[in-house]
PDB file of N, CA and C in Angstrom:
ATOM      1  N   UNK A   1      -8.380 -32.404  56.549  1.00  0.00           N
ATOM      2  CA  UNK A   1      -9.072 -31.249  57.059  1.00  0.00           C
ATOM      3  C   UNK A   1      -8.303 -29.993  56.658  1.00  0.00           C
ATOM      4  N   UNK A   2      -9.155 -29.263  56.177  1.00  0.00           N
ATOM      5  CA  UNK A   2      -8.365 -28.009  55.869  1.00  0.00           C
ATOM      6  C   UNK A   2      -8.172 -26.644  56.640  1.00  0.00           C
ATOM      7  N   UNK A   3      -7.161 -26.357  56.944  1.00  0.00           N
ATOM      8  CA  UNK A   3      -6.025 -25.211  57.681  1.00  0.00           C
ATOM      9  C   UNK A   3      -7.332 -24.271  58.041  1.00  0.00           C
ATOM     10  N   UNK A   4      -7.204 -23.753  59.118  1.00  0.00           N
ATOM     11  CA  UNK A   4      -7.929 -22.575  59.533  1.00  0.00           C
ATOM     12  C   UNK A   4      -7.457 -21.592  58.967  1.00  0.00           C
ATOM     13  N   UNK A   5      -7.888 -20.155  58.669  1.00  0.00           N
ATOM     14  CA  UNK A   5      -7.352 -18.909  58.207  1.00  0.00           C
ATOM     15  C   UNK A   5      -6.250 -18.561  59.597  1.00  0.00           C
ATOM     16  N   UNK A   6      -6.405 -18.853  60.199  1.00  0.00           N
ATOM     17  CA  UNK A   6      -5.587 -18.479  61.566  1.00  0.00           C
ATOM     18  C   UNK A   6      -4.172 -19.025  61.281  1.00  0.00           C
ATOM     19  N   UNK A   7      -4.138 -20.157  61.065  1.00  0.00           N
ATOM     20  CA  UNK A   7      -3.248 -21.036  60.716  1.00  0.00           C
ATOM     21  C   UNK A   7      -2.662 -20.744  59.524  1.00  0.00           C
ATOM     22  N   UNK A   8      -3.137 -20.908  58.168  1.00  0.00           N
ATOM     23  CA  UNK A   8      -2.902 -20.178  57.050  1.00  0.00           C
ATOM     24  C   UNK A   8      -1.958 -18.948  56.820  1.00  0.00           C
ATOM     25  N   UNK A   9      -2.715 -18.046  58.303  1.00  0.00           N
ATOM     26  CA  UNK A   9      -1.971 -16.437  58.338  1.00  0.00           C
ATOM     27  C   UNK A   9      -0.562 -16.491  59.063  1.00  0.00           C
ATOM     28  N   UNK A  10      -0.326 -17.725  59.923  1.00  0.00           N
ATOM     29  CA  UNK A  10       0.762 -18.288  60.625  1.00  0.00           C
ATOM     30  C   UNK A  10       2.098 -18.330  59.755  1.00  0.00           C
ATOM     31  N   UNK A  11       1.501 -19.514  58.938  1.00  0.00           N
ATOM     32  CA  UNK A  11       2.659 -19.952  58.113  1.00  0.00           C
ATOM     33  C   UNK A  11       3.015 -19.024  57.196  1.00  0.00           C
ATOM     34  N   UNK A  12       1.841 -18.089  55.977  1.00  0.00           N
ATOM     35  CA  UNK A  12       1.842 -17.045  55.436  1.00  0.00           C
ATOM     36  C   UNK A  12       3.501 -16.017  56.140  1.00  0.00           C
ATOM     37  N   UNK A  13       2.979 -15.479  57.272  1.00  0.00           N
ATOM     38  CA  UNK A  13       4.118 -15.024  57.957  1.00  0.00           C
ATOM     39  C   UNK A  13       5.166 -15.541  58.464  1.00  0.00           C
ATOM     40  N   UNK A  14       5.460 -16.655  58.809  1.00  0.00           N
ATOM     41  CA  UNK A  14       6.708 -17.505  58.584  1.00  0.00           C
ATOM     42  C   UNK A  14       7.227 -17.248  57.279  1.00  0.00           C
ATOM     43  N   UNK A  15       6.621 -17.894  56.167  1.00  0.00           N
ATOM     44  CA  UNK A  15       7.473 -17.661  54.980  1.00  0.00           C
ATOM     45  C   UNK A  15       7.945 -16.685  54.569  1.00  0.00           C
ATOM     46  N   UNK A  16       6.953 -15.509  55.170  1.00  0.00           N
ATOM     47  CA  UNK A  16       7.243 -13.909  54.546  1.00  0.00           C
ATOM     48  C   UNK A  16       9.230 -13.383  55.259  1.00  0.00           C
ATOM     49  N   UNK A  17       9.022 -13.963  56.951  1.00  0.00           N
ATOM     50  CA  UNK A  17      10.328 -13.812  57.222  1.00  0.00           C
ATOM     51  C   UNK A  17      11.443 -14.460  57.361  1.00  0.00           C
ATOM     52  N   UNK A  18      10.864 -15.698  56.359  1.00  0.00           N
ATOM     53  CA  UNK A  18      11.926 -16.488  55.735  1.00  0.00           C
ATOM     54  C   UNK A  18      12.891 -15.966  54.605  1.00  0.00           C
ATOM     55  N   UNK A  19      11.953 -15.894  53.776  1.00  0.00           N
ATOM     56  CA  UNK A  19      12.068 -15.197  52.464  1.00  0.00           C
ATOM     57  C   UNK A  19      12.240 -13.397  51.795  1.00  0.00           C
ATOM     58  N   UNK A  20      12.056 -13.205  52.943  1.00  0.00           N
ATOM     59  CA  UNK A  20      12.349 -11.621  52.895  1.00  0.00           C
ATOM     60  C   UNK A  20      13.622 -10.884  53.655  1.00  0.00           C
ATOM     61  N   UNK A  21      14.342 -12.326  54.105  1.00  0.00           N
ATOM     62  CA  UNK A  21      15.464 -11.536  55.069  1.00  0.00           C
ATOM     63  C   UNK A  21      16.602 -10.553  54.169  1.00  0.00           C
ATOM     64  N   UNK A  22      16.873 -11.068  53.209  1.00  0.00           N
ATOM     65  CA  UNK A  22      18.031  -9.962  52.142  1.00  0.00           C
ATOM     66  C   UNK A  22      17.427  -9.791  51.125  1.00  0.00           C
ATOM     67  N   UNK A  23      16.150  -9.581  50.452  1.00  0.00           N
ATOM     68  CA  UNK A  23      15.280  -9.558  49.901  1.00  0.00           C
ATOM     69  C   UNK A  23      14.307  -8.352  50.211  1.00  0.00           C
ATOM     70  N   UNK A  24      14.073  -7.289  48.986  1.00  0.00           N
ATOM     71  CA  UNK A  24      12.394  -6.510  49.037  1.00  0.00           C
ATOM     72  C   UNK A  24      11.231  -7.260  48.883  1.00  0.00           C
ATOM     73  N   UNK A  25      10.176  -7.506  49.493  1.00  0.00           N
ATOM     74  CA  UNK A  25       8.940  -8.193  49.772  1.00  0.00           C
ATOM     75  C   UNK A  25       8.336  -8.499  47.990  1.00  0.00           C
ATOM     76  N   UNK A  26       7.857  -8.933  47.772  1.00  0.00           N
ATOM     77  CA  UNK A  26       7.480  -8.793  46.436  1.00  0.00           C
ATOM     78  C   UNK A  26       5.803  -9.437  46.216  1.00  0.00           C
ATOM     79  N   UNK A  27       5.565  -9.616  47.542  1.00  0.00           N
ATOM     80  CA  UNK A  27       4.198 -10.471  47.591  1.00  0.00           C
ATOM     81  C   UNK A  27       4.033  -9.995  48.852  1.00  0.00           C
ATOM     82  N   UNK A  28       2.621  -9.659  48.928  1.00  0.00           N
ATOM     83  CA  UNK A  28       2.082  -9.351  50.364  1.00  0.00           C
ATOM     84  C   UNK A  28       1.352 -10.949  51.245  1.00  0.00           C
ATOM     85  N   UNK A  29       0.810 -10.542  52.368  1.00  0.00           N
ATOM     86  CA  UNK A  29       0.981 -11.429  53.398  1.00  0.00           C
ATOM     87  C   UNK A  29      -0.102 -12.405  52.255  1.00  0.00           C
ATOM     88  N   UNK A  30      -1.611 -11.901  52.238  1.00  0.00           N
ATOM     89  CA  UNK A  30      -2.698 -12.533  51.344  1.00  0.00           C
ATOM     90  C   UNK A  30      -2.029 -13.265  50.405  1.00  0.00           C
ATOM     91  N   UNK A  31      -0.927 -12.740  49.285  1.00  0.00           N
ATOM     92  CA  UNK A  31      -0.349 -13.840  48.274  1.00  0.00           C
ATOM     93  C   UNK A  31       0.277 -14.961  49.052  1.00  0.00           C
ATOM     94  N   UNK A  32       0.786 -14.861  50.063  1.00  0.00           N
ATOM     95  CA  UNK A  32       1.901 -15.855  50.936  1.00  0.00           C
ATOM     96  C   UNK A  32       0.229 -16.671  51.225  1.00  0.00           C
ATOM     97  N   UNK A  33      -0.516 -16.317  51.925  1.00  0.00           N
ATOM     98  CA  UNK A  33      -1.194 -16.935  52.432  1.00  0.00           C
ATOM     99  C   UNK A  33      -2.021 -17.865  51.333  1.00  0.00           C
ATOM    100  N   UNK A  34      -2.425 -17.196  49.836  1.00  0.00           N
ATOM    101  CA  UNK A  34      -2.975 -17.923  49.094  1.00  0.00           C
ATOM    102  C   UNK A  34      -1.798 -19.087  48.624  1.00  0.00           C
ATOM    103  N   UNK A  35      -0.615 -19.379  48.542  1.00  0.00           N
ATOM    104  CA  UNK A  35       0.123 -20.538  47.796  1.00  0.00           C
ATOM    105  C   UNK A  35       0.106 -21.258  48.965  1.00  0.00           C
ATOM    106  N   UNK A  36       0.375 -21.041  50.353  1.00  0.00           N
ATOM    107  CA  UNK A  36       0.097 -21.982  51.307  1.00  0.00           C
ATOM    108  C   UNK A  36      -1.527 -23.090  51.325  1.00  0.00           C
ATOM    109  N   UNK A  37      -2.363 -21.690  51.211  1.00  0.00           N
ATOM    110  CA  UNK A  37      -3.777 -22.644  51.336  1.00  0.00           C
ATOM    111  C   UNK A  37      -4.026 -23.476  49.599  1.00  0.00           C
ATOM    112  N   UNK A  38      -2.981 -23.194  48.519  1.00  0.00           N
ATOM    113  CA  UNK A  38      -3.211 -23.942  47.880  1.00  0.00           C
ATOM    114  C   UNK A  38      -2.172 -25.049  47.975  1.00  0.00           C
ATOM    115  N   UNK A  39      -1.055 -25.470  48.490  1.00  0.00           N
ATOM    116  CA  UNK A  39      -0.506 -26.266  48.717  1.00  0.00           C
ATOM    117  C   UNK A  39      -1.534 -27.347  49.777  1.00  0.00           C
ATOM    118  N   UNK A  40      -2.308 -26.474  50.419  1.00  0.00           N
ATOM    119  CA  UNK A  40      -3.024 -27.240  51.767  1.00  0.00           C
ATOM    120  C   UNK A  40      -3.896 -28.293  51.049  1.00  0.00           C
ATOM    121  N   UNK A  41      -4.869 -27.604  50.062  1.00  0.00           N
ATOM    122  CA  UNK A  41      -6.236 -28.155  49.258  1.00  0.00           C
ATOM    123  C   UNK A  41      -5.687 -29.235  48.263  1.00  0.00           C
ATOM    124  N   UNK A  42      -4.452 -28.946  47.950  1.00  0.00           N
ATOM    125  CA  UNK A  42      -4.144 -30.420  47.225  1.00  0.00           C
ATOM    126  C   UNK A  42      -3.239 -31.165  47.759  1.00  0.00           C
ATOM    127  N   UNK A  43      -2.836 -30.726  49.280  1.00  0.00           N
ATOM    128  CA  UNK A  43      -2.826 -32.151  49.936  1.00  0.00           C
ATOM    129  C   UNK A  43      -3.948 -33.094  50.267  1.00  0.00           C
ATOM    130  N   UNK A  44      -4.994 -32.127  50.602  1.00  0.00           N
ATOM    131  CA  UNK A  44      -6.389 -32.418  51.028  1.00  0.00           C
ATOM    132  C   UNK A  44      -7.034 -33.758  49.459  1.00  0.00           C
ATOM    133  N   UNK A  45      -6.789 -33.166  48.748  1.00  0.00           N
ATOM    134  CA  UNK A  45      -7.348 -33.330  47.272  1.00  0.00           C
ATOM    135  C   UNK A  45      -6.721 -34.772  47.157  1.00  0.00           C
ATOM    136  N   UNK A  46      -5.234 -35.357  47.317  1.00  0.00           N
ATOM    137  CA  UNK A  46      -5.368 -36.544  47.140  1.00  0.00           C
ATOM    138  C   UNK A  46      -5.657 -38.101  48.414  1.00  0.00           C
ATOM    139  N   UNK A  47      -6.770 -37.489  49.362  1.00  0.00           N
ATOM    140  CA  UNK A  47      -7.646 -38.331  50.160  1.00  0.00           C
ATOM    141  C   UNK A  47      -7.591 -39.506  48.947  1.00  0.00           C
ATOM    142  N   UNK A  48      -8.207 -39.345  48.191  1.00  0.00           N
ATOM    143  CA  UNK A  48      -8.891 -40.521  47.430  1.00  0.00           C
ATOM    144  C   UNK A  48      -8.415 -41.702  46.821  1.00  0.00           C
ATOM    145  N   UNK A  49      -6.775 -41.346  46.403  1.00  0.00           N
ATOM    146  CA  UNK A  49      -5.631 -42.088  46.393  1.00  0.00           C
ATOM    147  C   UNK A  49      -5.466 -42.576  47.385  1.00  0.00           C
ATOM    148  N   UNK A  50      -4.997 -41.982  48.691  1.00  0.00           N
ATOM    149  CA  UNK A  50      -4.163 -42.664  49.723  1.00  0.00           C
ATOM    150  C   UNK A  50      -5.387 -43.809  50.742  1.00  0.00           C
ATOM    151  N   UNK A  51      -6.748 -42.942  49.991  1.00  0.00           N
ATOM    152  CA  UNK A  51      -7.643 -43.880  51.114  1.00  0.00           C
ATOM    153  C   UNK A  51      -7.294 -45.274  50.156  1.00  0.00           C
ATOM    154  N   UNK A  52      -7.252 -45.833  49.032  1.00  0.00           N
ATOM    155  CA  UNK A  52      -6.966 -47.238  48.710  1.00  0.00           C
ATOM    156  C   UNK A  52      -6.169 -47.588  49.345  1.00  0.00           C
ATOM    157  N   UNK A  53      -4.809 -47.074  50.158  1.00  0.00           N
ATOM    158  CA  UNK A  53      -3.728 -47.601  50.644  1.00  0.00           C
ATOM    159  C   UNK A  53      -3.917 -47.430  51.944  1.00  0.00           C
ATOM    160  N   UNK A  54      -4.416 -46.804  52.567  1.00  0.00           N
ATOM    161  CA  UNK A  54      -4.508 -46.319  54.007  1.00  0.00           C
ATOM    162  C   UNK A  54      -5.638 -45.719  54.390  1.00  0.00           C
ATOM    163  N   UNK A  55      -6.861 -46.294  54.585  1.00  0.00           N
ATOM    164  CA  UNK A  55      -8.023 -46.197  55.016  1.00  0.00           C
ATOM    165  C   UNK A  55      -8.468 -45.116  56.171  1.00  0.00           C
ATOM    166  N   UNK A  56      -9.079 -43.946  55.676  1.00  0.00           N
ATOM    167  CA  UNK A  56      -9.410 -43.469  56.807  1.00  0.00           C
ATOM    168  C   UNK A  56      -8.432 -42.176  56.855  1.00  0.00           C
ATOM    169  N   UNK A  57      -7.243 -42.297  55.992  1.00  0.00           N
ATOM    170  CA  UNK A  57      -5.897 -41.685  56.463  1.00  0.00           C
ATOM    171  C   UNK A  57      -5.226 -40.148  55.151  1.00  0.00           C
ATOM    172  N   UNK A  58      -5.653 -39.568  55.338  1.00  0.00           N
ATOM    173  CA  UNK A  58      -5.016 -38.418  54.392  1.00  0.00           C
ATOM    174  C   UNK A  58      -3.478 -38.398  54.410  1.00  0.00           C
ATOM    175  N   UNK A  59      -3.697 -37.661  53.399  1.00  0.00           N
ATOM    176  CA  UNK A  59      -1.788 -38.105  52.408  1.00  0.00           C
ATOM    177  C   UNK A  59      -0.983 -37.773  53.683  1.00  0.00           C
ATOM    178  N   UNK A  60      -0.976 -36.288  54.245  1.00  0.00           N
ATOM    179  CA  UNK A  60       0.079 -35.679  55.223  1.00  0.00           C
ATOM    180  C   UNK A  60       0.266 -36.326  56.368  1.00  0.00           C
ATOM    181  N   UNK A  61      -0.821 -37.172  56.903  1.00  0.00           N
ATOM    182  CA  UNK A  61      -1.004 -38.149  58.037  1.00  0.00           C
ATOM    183  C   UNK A  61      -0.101 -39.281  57.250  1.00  0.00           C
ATOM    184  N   UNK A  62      -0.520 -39.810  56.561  1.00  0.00           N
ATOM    185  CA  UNK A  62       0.144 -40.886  55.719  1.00  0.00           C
ATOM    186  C   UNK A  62       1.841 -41.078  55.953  1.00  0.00           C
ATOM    187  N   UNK A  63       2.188 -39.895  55.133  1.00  0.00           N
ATOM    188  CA  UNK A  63       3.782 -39.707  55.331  1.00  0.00           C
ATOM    189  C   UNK A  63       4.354 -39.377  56.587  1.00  0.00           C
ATOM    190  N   UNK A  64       3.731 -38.478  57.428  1.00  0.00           N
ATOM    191  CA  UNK A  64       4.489 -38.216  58.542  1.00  0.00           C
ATOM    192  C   UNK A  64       4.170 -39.891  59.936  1.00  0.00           C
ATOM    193  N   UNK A  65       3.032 -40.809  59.131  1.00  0.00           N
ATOM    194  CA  UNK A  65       3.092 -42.123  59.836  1.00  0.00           C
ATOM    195  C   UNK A  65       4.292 -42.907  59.441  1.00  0.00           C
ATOM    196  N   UNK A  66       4.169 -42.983  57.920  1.00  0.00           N
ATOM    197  CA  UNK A  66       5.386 -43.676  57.457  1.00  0.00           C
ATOM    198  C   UNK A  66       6.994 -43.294  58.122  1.00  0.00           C
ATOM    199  N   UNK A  67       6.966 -41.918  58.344  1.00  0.00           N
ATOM    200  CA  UNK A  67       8.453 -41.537  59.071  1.00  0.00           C
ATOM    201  C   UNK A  67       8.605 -42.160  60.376  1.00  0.00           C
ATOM    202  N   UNK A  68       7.160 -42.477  60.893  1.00  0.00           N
ATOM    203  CA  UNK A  68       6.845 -42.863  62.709  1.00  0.00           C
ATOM    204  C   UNK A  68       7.370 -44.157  62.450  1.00  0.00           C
ATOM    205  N   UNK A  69       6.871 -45.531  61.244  1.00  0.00           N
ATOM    206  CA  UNK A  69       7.149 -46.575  60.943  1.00  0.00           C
ATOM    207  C   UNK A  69       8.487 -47.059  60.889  1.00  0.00           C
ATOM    208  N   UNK A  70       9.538 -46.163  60.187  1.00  0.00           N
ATOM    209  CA  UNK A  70      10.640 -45.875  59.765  1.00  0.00           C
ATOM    210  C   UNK A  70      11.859 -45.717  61.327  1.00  0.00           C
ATOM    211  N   UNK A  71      11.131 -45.176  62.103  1.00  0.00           N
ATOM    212  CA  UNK A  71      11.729 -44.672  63.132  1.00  0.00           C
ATOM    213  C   UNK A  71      11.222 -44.809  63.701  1.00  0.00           C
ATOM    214  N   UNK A  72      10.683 -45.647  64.712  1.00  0.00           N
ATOM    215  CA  UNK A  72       9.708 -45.740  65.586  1.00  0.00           C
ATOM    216  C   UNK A  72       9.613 -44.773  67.045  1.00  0.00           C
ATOM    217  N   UNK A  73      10.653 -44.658  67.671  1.00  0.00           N
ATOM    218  CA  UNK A  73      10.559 -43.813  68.443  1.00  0.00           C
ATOM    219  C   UNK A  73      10.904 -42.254  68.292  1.00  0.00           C
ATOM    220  N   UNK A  74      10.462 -41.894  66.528  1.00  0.00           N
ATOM    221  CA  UNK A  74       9.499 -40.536  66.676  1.00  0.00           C
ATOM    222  C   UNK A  74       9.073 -40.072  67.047  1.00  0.00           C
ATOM    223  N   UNK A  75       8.521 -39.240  67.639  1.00  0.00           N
ATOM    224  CA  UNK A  75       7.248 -38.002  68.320  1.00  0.00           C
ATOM    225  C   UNK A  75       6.613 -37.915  67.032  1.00  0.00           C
ATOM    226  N   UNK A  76       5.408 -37.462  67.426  1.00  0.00           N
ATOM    227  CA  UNK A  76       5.307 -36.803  66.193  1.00  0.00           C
ATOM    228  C   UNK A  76       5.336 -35.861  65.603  1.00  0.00           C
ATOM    229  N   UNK A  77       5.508 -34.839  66.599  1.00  0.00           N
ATOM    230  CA  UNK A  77       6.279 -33.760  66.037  1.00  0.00           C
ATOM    231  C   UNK A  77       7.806 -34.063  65.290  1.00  0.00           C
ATOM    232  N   UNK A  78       8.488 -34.571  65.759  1.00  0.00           N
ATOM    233  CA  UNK A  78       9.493 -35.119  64.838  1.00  0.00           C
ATOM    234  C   UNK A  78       9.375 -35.897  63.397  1.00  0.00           C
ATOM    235  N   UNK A  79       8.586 -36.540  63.390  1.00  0.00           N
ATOM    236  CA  UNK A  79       7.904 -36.938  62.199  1.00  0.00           C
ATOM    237  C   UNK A  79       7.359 -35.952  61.058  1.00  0.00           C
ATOM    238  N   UNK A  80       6.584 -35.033  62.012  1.00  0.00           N
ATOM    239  CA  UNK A  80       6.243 -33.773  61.127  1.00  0.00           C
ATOM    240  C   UNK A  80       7.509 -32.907  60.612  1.00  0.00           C
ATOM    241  N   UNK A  81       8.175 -33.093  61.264  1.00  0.00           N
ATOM    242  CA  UNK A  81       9.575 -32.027  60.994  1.00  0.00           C
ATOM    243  C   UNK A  81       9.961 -33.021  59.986  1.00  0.00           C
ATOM    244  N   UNK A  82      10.631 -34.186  59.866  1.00  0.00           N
ATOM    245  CA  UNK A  82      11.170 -35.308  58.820  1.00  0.00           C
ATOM    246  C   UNK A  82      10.008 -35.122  57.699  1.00  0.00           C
ATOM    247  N   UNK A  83       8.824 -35.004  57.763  1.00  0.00           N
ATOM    248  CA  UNK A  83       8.125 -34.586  56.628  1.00  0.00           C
ATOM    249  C   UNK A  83       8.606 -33.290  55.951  1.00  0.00           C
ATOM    250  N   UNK A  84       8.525 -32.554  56.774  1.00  0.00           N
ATOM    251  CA  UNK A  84       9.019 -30.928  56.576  1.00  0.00           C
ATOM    252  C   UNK A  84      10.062 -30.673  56.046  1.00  0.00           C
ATOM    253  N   UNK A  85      11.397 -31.732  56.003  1.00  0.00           N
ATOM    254  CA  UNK A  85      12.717 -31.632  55.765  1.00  0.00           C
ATOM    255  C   UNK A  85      12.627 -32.294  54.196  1.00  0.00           C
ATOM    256  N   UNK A  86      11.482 -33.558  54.224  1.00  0.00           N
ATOM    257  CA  UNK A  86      11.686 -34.040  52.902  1.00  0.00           C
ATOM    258  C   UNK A  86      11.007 -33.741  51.914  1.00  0.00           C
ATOM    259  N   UNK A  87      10.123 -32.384  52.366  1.00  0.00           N
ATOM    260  CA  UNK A  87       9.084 -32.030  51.178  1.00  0.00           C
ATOM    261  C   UNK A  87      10.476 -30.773  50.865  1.00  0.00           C
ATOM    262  N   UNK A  88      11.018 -30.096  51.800  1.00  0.00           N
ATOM    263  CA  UNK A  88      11.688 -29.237  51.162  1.00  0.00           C
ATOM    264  C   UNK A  88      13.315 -29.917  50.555  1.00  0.00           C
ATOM    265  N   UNK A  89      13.341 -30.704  50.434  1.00  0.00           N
ATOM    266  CA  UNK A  89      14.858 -31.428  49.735  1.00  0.00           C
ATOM    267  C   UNK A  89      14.012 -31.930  47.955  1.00  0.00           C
ATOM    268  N   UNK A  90      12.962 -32.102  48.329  1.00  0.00           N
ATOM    269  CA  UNK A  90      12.023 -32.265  47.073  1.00  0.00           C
ATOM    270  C   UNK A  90      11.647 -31.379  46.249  1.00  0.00           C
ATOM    271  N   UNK A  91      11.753 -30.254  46.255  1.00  0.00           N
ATOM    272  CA  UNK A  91      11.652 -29.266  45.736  1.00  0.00           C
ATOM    273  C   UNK A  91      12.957 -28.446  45.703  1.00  0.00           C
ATOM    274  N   UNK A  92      13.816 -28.953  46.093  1.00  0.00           N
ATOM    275  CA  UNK A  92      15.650 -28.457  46.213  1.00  0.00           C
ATOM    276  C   UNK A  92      15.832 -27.398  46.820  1.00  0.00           C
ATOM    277  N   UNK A  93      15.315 -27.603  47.872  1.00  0.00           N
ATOM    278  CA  UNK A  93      15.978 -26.463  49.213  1.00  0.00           C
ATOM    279  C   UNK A  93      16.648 -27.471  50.261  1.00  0.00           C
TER     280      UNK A  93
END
């Protein structure tokens, strides 16, 4: 399911005062917000893969289950965060 604009404008501004703390802005909120909602649409986008492996189940559900599997007494908010930690070590932050 894909991100509400509400949501979108959330994270948009998270990143902005992530990334802008010793830093001049170099992208306004709309650019922040467009690489988020395209990160969103091609999580969305590989449904079709993960449904052969996990029925019913989109990729981001997928992985943050697999962390629940892994660890069972996860939350899932914790799970989401262990997702969160390993998409950004994946990209080398």
């Amino acid at each position: 399911m894909a991100m509400a604009d509400a949501e979108l404008r959330e994270i948009a501004a998270k990143l902005a005062r992530t990334i802008y703390v010793s830093k001049t802005a170099d992208h306004d909120l709309t650019a922040l917000k467009a690489a988020v909602q395209n990160i969103d649409i091609a999580m969305n986008a590989t449904t079709t893969q993960v449904e052969n492996n996990a029925p019913g189940v989109v990729l981001k559900v997928a992985l943050r289950d697999q962390a629940q599997t892994g660890a069972g007494n996860l939350t899932t908010q914790e799970a989401g965060i262990a997702l969160a930690y390993w998409a950004l070590q994946e990209v080398g932050l």
